[in-house]
Protein backbone atom coordinates (compact mmCIF):
# COMPACT_ATOMS: atom_id res chain seq x y z
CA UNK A 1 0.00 0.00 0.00
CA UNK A 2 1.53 3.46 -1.02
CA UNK A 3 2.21 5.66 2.03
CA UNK A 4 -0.39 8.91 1.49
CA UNK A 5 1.23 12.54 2.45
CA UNK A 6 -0.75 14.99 4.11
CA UNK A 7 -2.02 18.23 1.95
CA UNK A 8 0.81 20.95 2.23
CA UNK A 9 -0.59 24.43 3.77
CA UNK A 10 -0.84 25.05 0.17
CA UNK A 11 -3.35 22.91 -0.98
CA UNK A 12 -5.34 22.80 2.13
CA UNK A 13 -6.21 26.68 1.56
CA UNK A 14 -6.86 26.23 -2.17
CA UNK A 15 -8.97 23.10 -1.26
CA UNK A 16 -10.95 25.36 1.65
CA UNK A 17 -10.85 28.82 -1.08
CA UNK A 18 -12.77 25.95 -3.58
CA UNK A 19 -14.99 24.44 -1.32
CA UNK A 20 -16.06 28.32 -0.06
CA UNK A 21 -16.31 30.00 -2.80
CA UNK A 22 -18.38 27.37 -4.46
CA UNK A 23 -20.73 26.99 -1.15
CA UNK A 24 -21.33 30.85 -1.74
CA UNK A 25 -22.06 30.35 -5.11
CA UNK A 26 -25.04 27.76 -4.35
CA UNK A 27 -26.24 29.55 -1.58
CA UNK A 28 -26.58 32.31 -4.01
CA UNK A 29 -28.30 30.77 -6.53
CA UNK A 30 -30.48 28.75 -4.51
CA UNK A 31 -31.41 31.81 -2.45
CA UNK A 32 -31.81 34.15 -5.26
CA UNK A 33 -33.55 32.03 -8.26
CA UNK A 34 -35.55 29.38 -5.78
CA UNK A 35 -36.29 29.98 -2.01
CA UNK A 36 -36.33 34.29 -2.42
CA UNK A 37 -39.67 33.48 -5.44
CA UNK A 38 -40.61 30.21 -3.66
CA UNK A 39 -41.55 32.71 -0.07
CA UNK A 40 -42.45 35.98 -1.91
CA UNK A 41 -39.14 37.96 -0.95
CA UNK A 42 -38.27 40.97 -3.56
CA UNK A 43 -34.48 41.10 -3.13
CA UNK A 44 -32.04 42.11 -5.39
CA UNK A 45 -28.84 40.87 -6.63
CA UNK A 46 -26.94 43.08 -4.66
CA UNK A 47 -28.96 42.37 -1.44
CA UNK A 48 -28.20 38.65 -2.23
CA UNK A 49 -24.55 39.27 -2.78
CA UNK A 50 -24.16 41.21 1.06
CA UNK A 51 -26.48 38.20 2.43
CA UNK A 52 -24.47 35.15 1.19
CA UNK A 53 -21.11 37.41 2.23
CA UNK A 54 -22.24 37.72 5.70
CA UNK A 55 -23.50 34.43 5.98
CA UNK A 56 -20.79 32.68 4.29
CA UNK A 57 -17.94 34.84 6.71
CA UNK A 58 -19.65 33.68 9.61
CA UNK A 59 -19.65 30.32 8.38
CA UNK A 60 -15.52 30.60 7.38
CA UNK A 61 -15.11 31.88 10.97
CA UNK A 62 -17.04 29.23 12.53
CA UNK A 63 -15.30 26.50 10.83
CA UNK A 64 -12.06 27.68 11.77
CA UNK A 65 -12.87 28.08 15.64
CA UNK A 66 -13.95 24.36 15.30
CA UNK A 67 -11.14 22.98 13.53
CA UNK A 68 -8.94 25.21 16.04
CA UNK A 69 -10.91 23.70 18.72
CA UNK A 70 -10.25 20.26 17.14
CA UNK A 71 -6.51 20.05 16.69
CA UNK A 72 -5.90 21.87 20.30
CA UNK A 73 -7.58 18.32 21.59
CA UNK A 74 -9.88 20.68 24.11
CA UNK A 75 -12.92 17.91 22.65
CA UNK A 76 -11.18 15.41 25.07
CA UNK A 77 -11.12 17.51 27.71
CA UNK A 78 -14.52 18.67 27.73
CA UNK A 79 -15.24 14.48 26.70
CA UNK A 80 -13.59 14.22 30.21
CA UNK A 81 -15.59 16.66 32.03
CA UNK A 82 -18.73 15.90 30.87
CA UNK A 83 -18.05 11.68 31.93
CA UNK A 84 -17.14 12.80 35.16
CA UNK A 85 -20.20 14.69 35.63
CA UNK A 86 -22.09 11.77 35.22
CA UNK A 87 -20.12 9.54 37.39
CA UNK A 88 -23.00 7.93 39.86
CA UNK A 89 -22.77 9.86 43.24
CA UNK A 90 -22.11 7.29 46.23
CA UNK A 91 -24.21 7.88 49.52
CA UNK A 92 -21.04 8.31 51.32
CA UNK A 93 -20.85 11.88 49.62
CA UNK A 94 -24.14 12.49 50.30
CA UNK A 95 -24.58 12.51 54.22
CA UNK A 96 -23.59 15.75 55.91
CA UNK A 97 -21.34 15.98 58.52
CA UNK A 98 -23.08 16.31 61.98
C-alpha cells in the first residue's frame, strides 16, 4: 500500500478557497432564483450578494474556531468533564457531617 502525504498548507487553503467559494455560489443561486420566489421575498442581486457574504464569513469563521478547537484536543477535555459529571454519586458523599 503506497504511504499517502498529508495536503501541504498550500493545498489545504486552495482546497478550503474551492470548497467556499463554491458553497457561496449555491447559496446564491439557490437563495436568489428558488427559495427568495418560492416565499415571496423581492431582493435584489446586490442584497443577495451582502447576504451570502455575511452568511458565508460567519460560516468561514465558525469552521475555523472548530477545527482550532479540534486540533488543540480541548474535545477530550470537555469528553472528560462531561463523563465525570455523570459519574453515579455514592451515599457516602451524600450525608452531611453532623
Amino acid at each position: 500500500m503506497p504511504h499517502r502525504r498529508n495536503q501541504s498548507k498550500l493545498e489545504s487553503f486552495i482546497e478550503a478557497g474551492i470548497n467556499t467559494f463554491t458553497g457561496m455560489v449555491i447559496a446564491y443561486i439557490l437563495f436568489q432564483y428558488i427559495i427568495a420566489p418560492a416565499l415571496g421575498i423581492p431582493v435584489s442581486h446586490t442584497q443577495n450578494i451582502i447576504i451570502t457574504s455575511i452568511l458565508t464569513t460567519a460560516s468561514v469563521i465558525r469552521g475555523y474556531l472548530w477545527r482550532r478547537f479540534f486540533n488543540k484536543q480541548i474535545h477530550k477535555k470537555v469528553h472528560a468533564f462531561v463523563l465525570e459529571m455523570m459519574q453515579p454519586v455514592e451515599d457516602d458523599d451524600l450525608e452531611e457531617e453532623d
